[in-house]
C-alpha atoms as a PDB file:
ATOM      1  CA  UNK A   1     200.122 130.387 190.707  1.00  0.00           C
ATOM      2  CA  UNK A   2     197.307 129.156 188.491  1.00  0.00           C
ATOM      3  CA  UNK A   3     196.920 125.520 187.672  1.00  0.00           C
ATOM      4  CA  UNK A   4     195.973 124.115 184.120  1.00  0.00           C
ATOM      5  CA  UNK A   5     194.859 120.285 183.287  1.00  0.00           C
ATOM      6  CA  UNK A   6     196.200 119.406 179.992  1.00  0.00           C
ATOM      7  CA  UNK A   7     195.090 115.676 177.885  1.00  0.00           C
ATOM      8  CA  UNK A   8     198.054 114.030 176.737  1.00  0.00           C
ATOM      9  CA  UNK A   9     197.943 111.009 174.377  1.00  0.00           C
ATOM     10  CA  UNK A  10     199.679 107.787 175.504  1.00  0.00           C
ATOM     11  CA  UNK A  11     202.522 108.503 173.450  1.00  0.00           C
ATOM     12  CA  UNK A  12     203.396 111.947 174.297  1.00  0.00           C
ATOM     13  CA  UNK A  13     202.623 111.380 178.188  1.00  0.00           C
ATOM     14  CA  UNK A  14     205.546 108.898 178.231  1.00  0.00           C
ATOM     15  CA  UNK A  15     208.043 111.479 176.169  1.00  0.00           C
ATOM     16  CA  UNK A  16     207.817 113.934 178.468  1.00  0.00           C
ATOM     17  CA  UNK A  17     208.011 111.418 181.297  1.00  0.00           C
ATOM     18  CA  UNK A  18     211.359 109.997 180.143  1.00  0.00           C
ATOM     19  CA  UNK A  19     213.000 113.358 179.480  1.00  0.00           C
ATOM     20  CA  UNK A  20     211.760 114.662 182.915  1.00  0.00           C
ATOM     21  CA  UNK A  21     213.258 111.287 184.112  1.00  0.00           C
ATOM     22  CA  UNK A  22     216.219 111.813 181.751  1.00  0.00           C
ATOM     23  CA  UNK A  23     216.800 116.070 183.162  1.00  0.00           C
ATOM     24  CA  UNK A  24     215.984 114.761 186.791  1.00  0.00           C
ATOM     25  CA  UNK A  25     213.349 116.767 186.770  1.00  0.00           C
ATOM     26  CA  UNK A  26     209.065 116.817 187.663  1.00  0.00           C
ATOM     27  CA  UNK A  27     206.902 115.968 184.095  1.00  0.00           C
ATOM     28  CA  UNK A  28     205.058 119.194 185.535  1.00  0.00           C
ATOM     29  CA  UNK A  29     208.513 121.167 185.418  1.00  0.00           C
ATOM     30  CA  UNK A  30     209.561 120.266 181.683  1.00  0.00           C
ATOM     31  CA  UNK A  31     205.915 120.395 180.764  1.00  0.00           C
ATOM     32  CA  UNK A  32     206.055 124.172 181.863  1.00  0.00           C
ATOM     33  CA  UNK A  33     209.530 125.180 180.632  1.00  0.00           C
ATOM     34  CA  UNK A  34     208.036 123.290 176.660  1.00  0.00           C
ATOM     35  CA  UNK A  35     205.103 125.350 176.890  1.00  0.00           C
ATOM     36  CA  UNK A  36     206.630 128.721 178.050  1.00  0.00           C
ATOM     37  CA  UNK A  37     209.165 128.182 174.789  1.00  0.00           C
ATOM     38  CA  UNK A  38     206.714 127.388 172.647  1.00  0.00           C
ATOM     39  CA  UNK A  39     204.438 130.542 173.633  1.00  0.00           C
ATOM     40  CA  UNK A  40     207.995 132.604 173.013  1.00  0.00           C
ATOM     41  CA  UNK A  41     208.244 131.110 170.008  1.00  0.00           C
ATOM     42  CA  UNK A  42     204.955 131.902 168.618  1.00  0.00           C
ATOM     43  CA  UNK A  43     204.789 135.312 169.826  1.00  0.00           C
ATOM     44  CA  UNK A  44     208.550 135.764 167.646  1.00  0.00           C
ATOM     45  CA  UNK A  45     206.750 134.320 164.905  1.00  0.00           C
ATOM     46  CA  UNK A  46     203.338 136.801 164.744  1.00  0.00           C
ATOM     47  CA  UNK A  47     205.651 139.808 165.311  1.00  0.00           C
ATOM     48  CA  UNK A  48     207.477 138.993 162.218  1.00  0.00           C
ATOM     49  CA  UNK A  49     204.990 138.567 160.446  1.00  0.00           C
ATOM     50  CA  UNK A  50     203.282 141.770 161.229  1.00  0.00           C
ATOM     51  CA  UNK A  51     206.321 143.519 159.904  1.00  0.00           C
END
């Protein structure tokens, strides 16, 4: 598997720390499963708009 580094603010480091801590779960786990949604998301969003 390829590895990304990704810049988080203060702020939005320690949101995704607490619901990782919150889901029992790694920060590198939830930060995956939000950006694999979001890229779903987006994708649903350009092919309606093509239509």
């Amino acid at each position: 598997m390829k590895q990304y580094k990704i810049r988080l603010n203060r702020e939005t480091a320690v949101f995704y720390e607490r619901i990782a801590f919150q889901a029992g779960r790694d920060v590198e786990q939830v930060l995956s499963d939000t950006l694999f949604k979001l890229a779903g998301e987006l994708a649903l969003e350009a092919l309606h708009k093509k239509k």
